[in-house]
C-alpha atoms as a PDB file:
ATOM      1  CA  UNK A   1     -30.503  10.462   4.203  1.00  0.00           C
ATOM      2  CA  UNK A   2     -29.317  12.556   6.757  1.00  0.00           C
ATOM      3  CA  UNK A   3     -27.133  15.487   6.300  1.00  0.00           C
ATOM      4  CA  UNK A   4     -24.163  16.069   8.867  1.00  0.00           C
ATOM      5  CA  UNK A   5     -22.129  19.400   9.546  1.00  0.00           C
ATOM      6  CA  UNK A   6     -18.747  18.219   8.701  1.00  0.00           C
ATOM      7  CA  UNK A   7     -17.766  21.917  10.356  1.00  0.00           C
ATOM      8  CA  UNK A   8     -18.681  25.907   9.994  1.00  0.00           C
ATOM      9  CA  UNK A   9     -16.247  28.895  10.006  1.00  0.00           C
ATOM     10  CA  UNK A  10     -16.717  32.643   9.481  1.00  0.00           C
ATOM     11  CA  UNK A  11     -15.672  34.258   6.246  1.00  0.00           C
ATOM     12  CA  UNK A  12     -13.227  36.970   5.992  1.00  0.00           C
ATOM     13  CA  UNK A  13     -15.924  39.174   4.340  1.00  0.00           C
ATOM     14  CA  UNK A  14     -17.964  39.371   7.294  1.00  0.00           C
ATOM     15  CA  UNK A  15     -19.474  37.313   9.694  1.00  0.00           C
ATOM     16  CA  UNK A  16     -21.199  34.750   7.055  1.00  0.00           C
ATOM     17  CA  UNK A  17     -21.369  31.180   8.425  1.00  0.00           C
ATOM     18  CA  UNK A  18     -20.525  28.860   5.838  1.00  0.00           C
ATOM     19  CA  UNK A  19     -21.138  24.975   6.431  1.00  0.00           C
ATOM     20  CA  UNK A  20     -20.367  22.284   4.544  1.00  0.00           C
ATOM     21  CA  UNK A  21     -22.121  18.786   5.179  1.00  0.00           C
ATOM     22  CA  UNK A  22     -21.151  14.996   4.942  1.00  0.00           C
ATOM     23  CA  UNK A  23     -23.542  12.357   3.913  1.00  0.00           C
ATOM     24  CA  UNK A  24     -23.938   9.519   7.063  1.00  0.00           C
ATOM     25  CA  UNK A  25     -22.740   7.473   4.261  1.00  0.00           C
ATOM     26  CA  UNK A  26     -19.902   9.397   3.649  1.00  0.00           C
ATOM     27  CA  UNK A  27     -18.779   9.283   7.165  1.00  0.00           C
ATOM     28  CA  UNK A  28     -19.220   5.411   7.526  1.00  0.00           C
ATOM     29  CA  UNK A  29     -17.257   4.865   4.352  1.00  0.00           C
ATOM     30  CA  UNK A  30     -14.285   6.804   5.787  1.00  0.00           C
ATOM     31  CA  UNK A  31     -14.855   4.510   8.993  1.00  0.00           C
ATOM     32  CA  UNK A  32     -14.733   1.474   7.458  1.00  0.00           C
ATOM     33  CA  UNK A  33     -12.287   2.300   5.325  1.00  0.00           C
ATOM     34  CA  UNK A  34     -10.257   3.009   8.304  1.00  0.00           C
ATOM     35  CA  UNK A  35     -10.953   0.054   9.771  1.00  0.00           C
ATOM     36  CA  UNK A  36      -9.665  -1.804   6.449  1.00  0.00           C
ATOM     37  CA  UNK A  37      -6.091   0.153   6.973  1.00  0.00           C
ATOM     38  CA  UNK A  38      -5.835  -0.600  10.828  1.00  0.00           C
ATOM     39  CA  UNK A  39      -6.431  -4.472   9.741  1.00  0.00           C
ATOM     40  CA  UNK A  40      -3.536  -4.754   7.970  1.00  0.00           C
ATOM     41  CA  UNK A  41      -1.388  -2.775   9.912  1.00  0.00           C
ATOM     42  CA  UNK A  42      -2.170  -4.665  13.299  1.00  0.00           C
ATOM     43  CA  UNK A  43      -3.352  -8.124  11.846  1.00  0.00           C
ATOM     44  CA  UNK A  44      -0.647  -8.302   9.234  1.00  0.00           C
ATOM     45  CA  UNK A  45       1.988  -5.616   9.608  1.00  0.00           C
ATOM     46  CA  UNK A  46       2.540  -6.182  13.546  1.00  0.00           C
ATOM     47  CA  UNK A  47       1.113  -9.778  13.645  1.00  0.00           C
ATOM     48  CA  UNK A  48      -1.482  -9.063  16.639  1.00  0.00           C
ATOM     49  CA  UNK A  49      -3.412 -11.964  16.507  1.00  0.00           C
ATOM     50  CA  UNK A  50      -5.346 -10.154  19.410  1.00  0.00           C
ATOM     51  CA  UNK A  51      -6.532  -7.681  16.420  1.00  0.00           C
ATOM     52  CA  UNK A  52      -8.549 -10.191  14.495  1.00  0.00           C
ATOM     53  CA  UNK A  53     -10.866 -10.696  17.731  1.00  0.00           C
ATOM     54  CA  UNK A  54     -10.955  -6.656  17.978  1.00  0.00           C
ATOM     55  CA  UNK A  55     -11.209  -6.294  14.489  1.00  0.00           C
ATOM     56  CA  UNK A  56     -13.715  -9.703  12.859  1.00  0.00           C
ATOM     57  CA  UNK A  57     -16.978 -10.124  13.865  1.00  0.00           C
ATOM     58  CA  UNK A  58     -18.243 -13.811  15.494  1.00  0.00           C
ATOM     59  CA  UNK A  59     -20.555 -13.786  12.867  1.00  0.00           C
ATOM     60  CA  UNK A  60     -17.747 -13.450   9.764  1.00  0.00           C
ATOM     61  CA  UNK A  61     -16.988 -15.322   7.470  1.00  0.00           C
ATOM     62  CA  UNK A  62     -13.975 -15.460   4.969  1.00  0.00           C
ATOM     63  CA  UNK A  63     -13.943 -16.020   1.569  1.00  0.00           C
ATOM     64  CA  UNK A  64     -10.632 -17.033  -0.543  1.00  0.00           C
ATOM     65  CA  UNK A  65      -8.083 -18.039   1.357  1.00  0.00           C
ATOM     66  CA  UNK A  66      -8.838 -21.739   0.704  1.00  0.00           C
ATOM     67  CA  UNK A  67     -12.064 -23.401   2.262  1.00  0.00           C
ATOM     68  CA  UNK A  68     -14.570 -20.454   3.741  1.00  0.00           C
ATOM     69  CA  UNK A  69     -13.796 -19.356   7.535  1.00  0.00           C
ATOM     70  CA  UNK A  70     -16.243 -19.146   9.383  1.00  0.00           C
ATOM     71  CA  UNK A  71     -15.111 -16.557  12.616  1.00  0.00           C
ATOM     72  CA  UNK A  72     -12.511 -15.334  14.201  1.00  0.00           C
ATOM     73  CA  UNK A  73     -11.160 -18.926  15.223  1.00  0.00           C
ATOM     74  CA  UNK A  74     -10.885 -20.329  11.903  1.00  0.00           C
ATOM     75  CA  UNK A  75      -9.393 -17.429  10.489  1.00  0.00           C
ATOM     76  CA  UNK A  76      -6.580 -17.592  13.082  1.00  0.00           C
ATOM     77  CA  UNK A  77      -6.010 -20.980  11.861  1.00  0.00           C
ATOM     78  CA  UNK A  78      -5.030 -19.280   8.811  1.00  0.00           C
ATOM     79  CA  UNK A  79      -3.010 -16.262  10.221  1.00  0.00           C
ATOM     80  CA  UNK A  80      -0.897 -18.766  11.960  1.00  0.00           C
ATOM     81  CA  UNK A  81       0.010 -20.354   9.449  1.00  0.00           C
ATOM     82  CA  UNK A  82       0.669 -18.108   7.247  1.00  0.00           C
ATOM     83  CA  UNK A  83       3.004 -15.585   9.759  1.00  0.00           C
ATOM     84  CA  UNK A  84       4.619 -18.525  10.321  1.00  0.00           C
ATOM     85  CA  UNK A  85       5.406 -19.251   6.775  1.00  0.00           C
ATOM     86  CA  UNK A  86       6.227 -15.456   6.679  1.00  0.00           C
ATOM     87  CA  UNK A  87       7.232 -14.067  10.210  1.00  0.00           C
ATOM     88  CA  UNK A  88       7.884 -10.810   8.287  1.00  0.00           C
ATOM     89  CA  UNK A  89       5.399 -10.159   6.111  1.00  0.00           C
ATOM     90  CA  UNK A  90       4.307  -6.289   5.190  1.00  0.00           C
ATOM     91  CA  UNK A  91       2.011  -5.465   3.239  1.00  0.00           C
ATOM     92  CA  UNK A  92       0.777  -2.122   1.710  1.00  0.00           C
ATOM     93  CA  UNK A  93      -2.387  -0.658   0.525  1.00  0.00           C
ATOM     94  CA  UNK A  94      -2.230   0.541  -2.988  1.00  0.00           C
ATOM     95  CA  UNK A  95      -5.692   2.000  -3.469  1.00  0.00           C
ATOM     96  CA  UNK A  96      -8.930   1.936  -1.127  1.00  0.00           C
ATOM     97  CA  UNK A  97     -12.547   3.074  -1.956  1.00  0.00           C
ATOM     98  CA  UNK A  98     -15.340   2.669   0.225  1.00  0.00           C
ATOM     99  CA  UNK A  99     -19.448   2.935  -0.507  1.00  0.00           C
ATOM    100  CA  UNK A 100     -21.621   2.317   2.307  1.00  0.00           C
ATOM    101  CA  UNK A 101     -21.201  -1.012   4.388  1.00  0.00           C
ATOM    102  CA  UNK A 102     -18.305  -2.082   1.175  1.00  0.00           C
ATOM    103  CA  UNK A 103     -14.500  -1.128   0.906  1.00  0.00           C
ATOM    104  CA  UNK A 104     -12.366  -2.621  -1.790  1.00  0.00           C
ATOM    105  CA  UNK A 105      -8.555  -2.271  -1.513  1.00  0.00           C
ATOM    106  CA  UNK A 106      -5.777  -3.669  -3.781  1.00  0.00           C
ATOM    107  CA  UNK A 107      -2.452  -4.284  -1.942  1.00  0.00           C
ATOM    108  CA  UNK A 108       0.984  -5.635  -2.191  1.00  0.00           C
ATOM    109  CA  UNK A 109       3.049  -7.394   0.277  1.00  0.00           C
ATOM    110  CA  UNK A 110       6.825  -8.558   0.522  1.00  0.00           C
ATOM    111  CA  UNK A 111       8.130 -11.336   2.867  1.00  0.00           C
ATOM    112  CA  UNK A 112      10.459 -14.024   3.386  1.00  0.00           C
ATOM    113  CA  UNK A 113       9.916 -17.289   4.138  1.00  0.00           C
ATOM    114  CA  UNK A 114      11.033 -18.414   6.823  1.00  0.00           C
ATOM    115  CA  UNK A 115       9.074 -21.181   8.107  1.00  0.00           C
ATOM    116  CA  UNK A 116       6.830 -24.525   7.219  1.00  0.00           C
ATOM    117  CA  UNK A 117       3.312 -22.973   8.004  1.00  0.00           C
ATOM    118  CA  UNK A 118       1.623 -23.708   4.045  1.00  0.00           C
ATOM    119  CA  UNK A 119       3.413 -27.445   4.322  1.00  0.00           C
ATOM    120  CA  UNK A 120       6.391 -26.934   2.940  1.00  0.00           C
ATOM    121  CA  UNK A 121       9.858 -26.583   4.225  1.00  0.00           C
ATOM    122  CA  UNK A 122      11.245 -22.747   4.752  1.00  0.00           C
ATOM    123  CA  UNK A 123      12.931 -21.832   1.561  1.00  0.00           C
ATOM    124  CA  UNK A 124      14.644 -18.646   3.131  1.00  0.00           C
ATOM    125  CA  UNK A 125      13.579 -16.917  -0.859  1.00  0.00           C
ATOM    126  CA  UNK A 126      11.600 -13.399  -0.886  1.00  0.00           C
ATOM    127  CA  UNK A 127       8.558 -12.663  -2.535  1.00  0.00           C
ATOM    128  CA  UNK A 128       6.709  -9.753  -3.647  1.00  0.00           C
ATOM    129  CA  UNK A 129       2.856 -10.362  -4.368  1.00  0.00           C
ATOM    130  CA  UNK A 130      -0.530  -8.374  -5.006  1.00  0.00           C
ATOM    131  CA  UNK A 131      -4.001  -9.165  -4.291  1.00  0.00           C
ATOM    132  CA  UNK A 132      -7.463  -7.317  -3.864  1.00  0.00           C
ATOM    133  CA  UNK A 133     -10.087  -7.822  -1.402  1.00  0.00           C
ATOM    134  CA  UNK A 134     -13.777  -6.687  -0.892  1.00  0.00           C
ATOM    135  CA  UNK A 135     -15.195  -6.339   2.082  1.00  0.00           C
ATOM    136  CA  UNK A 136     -18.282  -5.764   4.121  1.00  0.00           C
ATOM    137  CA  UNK A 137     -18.272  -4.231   7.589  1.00  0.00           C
ATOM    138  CA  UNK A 138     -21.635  -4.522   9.936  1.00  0.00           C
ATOM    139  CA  UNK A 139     -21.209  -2.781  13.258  1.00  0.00           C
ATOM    140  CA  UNK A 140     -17.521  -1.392  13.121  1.00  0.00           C
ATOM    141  CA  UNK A 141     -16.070  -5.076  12.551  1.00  0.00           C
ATOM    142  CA  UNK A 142     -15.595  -7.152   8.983  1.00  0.00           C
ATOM    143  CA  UNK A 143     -18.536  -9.602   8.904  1.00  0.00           C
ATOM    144  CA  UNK A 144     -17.763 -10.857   5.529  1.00  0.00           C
ATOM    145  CA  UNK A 145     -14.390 -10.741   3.164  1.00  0.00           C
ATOM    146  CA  UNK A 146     -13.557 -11.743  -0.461  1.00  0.00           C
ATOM    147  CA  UNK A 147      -9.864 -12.076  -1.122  1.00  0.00           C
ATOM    148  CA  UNK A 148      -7.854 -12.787  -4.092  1.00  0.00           C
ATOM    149  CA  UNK A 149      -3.889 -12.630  -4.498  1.00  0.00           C
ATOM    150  CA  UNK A 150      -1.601 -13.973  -6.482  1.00  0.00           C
ATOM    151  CA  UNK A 151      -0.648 -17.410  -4.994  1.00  0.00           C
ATOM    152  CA  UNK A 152       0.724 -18.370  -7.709  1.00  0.00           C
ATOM    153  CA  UNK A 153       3.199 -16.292  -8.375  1.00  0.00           C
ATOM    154  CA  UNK A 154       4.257 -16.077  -4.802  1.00  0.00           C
ATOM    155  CA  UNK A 155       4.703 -20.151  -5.396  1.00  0.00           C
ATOM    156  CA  UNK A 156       7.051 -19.718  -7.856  1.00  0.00           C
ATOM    157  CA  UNK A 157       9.390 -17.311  -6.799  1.00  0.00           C
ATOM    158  CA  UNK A 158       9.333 -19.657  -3.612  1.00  0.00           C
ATOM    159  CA  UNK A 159      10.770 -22.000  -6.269  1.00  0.00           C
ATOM    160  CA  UNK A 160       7.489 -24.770  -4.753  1.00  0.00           C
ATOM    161  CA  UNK A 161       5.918 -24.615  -8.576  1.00  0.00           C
ATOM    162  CA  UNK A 162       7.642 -24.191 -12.169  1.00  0.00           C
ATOM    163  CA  UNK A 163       5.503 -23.593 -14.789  1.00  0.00           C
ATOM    164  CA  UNK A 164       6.600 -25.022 -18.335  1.00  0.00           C
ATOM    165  CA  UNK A 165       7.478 -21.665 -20.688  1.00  0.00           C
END
């Protein structure tokens, strides 16, 4: 693997050159996870639905959100819904790691919901959930994404499921 100068400097004990390097792998896992932050900032965060054609490759497809999504059109399906369910979502990214082509983030979001996007009438309640997703990025976009949050739970503080105790 290739070996990149990350940057050099003289010492103050002379004019040594010192230089430190970054692995091409480091440098692509900073990328990507970059890319993972900007995603939920601009997808989520500020609802650009333009971002998800910036952002998801043609080729994607998205895993665990209900029934795979297969591009950038189906997945807007979803996003529609779901901002309109929650116009003011936010979410916020807990922990991120990153190995080659892979980042993995855990997250948690707040919203209120405000609308009848998941096929259910607006029940103006707040909710606080967590999920995780994996994903792997091929050319600067996602090309494939596993997601798992807690539905559930975001259900029943909605007051849509009650669970016998």
């Amino acid at each position: 693997m290739a070996r990149i100068p990350s940057h050099s400097r003289n010492s103050v004990r002379g004019r040594v050159r010192v230089r430190t390097y970054l692995d091409e792998e480091e440098i692509m896992s900073a990328e990507n996870k970059a890319l993972i932050r900007r995603w939920f900032e601009e997808v989520w965060n500020k609802g650009r639905e333009a971002a998800i054609d910036e952002m998801l490759s043609p080729r994607a497809i998205v895993h665990g959100l209900g029934p795979d999504l297969p591009g950038p059109d189906a997945f807007k399906g979803f996003f529609r819904s779901y901002r309109n369910a929650f116009p003011d979502v936010k979410i916020q990214i807990e922990d991120i790691v990153a190995e080659g082509d892979t980042v993995a983030a855990r997250w948690t979001g707040a919203a209120t919901h405000r609308g009848d996007g998941l096929g259910f009438p607006a029940t103006g309640k707040q909710a606080q959930f967590r999920g995780m997703l994996f994903v792997r990025v091929e050319n600067g976009k996602l090309i494939e994404g596993w997601n798992n949050f807690d539905q559930l739970g975001m259900m029943q503080q909605l007051g849509i499921v009650d669970l016998p105790v």
